[in-house]
PDB file of N, CA and C in Angstrom:
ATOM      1  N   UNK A   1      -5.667  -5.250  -4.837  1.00  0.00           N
ATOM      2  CA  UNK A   1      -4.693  -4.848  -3.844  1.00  0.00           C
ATOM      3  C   UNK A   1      -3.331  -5.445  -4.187  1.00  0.00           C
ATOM      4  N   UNK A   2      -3.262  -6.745  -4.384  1.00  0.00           N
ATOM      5  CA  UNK A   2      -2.034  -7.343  -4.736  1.00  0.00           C
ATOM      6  C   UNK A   2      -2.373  -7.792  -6.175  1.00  0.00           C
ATOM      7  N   UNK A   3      -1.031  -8.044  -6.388  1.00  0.00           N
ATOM      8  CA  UNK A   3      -0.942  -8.594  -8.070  1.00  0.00           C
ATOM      9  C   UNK A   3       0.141  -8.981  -8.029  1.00  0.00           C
ATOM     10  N   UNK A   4       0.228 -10.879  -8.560  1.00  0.00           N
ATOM     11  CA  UNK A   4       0.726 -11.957  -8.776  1.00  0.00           C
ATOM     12  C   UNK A   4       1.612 -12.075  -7.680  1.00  0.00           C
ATOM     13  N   UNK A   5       3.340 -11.573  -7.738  1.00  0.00           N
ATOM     14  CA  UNK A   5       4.244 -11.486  -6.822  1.00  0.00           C
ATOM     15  C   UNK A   5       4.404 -10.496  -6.087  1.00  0.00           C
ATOM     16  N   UNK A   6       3.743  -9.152  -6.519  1.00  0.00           N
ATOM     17  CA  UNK A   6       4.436  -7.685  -5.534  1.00  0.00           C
ATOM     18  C   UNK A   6       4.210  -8.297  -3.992  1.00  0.00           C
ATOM     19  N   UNK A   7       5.113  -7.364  -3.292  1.00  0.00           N
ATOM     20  CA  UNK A   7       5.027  -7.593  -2.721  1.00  0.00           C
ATOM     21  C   UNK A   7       5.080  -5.784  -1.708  1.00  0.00           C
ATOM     22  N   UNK A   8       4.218  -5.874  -0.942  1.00  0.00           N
ATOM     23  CA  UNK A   8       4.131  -4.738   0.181  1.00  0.00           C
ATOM     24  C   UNK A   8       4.041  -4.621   1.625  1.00  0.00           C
ATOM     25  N   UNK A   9       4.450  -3.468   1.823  1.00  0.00           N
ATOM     26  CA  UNK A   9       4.548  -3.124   3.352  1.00  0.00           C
ATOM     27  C   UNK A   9       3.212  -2.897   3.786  1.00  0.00           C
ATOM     28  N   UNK A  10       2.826  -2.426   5.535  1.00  0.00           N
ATOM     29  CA  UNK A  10       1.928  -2.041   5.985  1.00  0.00           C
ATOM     30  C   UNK A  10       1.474  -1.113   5.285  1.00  0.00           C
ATOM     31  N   UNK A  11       2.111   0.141   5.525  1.00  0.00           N
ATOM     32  CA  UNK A  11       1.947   1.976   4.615  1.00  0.00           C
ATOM     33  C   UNK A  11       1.775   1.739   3.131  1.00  0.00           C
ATOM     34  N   UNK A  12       2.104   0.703   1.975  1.00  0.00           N
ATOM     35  CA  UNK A  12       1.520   0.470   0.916  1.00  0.00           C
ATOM     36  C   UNK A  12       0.149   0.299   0.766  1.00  0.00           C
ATOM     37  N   UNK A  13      -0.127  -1.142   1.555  1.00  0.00           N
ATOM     38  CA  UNK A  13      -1.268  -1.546   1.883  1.00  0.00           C
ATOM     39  C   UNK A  13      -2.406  -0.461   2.176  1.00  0.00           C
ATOM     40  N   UNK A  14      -2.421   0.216   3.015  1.00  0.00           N
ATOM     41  CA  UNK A  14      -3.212   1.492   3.306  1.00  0.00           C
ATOM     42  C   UNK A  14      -3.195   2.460   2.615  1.00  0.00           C
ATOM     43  N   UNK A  15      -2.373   2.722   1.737  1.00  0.00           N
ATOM     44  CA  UNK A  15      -2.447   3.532   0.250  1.00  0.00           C
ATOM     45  C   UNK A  15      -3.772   2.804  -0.441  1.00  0.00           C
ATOM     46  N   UNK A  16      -3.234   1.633  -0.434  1.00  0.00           N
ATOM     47  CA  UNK A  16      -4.242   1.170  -1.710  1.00  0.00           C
ATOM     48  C   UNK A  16      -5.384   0.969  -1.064  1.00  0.00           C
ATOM     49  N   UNK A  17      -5.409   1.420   0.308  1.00  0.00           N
ATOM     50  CA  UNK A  17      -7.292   1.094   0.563  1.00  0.00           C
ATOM     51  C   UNK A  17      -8.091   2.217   0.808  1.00  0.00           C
ATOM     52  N   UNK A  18      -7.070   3.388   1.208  1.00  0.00           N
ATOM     53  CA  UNK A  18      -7.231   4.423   1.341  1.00  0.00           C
ATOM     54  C   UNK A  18      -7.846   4.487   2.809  1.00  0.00           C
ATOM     55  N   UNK A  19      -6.595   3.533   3.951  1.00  0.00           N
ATOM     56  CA  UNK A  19      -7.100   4.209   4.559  1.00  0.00           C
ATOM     57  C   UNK A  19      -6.351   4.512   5.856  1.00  0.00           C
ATOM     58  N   UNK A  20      -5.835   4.975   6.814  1.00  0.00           N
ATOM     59  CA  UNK A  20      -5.470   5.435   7.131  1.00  0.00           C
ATOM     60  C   UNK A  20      -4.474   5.002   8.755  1.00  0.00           C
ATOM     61  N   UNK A  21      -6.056   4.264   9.380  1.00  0.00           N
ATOM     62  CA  UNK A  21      -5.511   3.987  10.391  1.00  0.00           C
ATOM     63  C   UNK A  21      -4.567   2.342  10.609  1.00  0.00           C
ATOM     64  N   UNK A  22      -3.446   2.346  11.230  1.00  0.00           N
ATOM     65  CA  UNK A  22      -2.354   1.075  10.546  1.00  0.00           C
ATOM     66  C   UNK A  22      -3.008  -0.266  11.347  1.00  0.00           C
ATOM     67  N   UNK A  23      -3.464   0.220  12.576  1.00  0.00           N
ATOM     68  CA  UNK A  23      -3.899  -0.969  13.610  1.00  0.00           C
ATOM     69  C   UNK A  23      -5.096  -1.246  13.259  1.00  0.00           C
ATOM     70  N   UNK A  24      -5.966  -1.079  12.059  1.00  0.00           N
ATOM     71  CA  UNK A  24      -7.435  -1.266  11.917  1.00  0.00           C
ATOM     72  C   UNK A  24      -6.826  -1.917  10.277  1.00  0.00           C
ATOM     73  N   UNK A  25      -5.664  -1.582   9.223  1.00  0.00           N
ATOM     74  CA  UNK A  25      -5.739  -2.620   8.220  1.00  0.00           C
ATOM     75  C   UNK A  25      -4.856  -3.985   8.491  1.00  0.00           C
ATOM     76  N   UNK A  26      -4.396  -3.296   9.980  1.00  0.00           N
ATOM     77  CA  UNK A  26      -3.596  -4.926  10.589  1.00  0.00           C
ATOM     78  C   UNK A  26      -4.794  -5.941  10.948  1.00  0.00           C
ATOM     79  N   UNK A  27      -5.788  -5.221  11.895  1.00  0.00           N
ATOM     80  CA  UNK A  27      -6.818  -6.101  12.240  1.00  0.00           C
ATOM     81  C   UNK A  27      -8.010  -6.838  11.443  1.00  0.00           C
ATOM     82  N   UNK A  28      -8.261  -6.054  10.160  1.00  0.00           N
ATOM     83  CA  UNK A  28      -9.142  -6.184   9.428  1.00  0.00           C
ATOM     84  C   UNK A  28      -9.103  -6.881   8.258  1.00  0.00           C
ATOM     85  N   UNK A  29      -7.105  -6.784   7.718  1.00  0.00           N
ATOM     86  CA  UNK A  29      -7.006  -7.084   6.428  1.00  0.00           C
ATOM     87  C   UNK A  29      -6.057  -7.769   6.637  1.00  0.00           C
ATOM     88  N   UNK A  30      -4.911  -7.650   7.187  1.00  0.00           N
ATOM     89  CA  UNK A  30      -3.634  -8.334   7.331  1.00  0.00           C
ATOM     90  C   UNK A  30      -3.658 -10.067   7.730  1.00  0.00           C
ATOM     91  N   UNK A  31      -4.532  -9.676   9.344  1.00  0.00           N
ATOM     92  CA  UNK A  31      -4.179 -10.853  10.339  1.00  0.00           C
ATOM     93  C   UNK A  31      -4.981 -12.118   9.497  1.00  0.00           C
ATOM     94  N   UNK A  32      -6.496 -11.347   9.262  1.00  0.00           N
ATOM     95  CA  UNK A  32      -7.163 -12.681   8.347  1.00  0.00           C
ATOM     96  C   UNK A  32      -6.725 -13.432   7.132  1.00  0.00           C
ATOM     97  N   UNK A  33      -6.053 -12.442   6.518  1.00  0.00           N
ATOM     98  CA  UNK A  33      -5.625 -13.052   5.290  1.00  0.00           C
ATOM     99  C   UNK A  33      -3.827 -14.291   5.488  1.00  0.00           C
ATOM    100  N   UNK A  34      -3.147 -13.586   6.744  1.00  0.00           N
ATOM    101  CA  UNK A  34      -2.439 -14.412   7.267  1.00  0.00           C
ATOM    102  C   UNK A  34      -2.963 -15.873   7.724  1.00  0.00           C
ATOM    103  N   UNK A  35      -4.093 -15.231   8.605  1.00  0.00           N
ATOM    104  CA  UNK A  35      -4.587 -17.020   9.099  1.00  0.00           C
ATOM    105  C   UNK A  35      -5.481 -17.451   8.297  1.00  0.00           C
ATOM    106  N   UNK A  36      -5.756 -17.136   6.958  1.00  0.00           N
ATOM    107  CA  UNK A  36      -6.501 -18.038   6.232  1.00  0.00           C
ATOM    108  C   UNK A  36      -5.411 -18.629   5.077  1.00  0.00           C
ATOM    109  N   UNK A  37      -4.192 -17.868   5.501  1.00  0.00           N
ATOM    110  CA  UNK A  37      -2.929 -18.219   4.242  1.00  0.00           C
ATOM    111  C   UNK A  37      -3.038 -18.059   2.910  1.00  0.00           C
ATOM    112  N   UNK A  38      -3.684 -17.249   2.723  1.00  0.00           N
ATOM    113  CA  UNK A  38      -3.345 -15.776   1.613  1.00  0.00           C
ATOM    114  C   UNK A  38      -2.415 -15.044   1.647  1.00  0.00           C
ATOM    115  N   UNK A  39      -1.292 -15.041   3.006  1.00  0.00           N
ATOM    116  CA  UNK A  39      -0.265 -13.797   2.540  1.00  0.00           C
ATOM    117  C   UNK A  39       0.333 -14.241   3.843  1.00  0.00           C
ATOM    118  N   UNK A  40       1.675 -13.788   3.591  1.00  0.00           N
ATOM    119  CA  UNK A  40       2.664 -14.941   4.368  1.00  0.00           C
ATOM    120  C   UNK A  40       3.591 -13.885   4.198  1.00  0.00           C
ATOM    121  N   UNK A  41       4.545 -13.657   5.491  1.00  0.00           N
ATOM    122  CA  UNK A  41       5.786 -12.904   5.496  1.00  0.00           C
ATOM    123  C   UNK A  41       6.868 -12.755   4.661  1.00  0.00           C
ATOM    124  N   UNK A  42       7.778 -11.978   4.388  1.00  0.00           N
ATOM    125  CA  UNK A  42       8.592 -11.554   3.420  1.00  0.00           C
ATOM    126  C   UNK A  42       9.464 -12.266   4.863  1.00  0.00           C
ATOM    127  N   UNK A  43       9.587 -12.109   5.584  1.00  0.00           N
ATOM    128  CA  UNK A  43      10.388 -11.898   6.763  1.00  0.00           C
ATOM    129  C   UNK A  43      10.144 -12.883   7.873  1.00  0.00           C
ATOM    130  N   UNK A  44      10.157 -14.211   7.656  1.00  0.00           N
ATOM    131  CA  UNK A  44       8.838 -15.117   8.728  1.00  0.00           C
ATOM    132  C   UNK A  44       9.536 -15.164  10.282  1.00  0.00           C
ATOM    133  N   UNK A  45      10.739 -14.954  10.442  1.00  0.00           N
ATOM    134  CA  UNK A  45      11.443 -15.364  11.941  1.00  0.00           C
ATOM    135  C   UNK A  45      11.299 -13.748  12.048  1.00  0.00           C
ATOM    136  N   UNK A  46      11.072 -12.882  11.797  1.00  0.00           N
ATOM    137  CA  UNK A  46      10.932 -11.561  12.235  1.00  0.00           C
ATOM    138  C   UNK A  46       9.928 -10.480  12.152  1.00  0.00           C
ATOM    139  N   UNK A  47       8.559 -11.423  12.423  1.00  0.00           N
ATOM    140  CA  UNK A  47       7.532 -10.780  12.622  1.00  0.00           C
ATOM    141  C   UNK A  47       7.280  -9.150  12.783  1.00  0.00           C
ATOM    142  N   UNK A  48       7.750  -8.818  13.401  1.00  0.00           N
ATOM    143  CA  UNK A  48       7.501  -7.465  13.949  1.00  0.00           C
ATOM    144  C   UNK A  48       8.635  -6.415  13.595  1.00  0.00           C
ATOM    145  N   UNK A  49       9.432  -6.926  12.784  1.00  0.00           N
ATOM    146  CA  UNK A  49      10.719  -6.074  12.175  1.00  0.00           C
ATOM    147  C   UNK A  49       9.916  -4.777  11.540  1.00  0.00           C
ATOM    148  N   UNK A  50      10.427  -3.774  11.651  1.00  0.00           N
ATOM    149  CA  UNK A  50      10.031  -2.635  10.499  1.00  0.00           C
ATOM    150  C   UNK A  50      10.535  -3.108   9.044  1.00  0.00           C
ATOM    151  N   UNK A  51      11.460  -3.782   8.929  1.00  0.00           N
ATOM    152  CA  UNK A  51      11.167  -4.039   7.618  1.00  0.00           C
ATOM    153  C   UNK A  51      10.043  -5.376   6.432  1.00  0.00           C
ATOM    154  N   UNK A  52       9.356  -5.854   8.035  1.00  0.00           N
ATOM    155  CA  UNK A  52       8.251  -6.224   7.331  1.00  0.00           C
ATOM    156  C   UNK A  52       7.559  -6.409   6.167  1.00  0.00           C
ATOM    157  N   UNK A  53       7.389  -7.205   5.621  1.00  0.00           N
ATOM    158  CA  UNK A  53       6.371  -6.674   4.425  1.00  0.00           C
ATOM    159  C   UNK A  53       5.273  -8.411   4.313  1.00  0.00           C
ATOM    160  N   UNK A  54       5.086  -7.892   3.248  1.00  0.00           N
ATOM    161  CA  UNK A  54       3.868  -9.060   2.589  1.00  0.00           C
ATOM    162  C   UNK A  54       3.771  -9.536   1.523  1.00  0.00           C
ATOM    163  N   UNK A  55       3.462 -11.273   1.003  1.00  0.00           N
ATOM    164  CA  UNK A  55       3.441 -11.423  -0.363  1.00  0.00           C
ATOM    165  C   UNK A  55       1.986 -12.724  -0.496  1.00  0.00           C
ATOM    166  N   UNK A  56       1.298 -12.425  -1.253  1.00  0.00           N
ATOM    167  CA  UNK A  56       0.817 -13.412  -1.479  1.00  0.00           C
ATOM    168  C   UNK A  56       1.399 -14.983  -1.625  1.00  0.00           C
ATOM    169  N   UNK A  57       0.601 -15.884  -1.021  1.00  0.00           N
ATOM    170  CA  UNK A  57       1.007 -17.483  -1.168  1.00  0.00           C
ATOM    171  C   UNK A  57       0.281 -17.801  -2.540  1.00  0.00           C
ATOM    172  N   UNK A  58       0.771 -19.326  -2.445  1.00  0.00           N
ATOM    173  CA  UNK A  58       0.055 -19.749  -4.277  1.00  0.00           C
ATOM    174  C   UNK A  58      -1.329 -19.924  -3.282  1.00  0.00           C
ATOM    175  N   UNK A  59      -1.755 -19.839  -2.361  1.00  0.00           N
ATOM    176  CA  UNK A  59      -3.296 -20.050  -2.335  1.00  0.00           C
ATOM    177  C   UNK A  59      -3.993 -18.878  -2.345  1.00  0.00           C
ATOM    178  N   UNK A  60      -3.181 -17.720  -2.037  1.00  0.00           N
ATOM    179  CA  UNK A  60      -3.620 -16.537  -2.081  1.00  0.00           C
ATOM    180  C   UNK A  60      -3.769 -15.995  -3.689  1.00  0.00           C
ATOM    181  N   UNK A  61      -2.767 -16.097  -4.726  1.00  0.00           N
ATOM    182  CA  UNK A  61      -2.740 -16.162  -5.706  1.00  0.00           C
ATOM    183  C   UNK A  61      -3.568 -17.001  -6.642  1.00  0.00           C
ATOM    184  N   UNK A  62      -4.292 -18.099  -6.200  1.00  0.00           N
ATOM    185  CA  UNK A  62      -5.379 -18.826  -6.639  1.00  0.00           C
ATOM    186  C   UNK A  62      -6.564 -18.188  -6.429  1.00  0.00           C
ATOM    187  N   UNK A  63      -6.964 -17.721  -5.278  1.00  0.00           N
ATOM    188  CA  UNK A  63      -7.774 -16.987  -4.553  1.00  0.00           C
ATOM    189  C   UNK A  63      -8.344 -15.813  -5.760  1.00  0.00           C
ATOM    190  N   UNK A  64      -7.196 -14.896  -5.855  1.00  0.00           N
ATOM    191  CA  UNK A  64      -7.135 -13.697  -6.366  1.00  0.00           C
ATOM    192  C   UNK A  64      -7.758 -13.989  -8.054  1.00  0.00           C
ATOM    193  N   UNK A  65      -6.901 -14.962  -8.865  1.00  0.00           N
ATOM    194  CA  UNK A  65      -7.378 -14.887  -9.948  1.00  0.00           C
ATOM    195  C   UNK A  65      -8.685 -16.374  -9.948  1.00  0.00           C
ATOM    196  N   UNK A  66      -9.134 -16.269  -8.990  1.00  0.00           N
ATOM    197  CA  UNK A  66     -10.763 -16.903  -9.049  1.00  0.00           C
ATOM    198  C   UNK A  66     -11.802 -15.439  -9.270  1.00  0.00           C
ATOM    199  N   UNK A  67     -11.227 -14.743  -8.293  1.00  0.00           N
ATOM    200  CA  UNK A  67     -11.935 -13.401  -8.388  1.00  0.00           C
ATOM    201  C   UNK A  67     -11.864 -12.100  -8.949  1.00  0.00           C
ATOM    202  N   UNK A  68     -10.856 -12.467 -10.083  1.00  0.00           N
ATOM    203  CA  UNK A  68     -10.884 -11.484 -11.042  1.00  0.00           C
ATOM    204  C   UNK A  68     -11.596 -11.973 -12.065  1.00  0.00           C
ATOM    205  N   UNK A  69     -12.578 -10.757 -13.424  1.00  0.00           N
ATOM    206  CA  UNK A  69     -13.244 -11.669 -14.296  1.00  0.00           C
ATOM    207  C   UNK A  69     -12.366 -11.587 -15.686  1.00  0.00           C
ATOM    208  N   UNK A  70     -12.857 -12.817 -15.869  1.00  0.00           N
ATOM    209  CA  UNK A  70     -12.075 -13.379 -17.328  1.00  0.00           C
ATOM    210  C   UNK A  70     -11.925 -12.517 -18.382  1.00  0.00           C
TER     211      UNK A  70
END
């Protein structure tokens, strides 16, 4: 889904999962990976801005290449 620095919006995000509905990859994919601090605002004092987006943290980025294979 992510790779190293990109960084994406909601409507990216759901491209790449293929799926559709925005309040089910907020609930499912977004919020957890926020509160486990994997992915942290582009935008942090403006939560709810439409211009929103998302970037992986270095723990999220640790995360990621644990679980890619060598």
């Amino acid at each position: 889904l992510f790779s190293g620095n990109e960084i994406l919006g909601n409507q990216q995000i759901r491209e790449k999962l293929g799926i559709k509905d925005r309040k089910r990859v907020r609930k499912e994919y977004i919020s957890p990976a926020m509160e486990s601090k994997a992915l942290e605002y582009t935008i942090p004092g403006k939560p709810n801005s439409r211009l929103q987006k998302y970037r992986l943290t270095d723990l999220g980025r640790k995360w990621l290449a644990e679980l890619k294979p060598a």
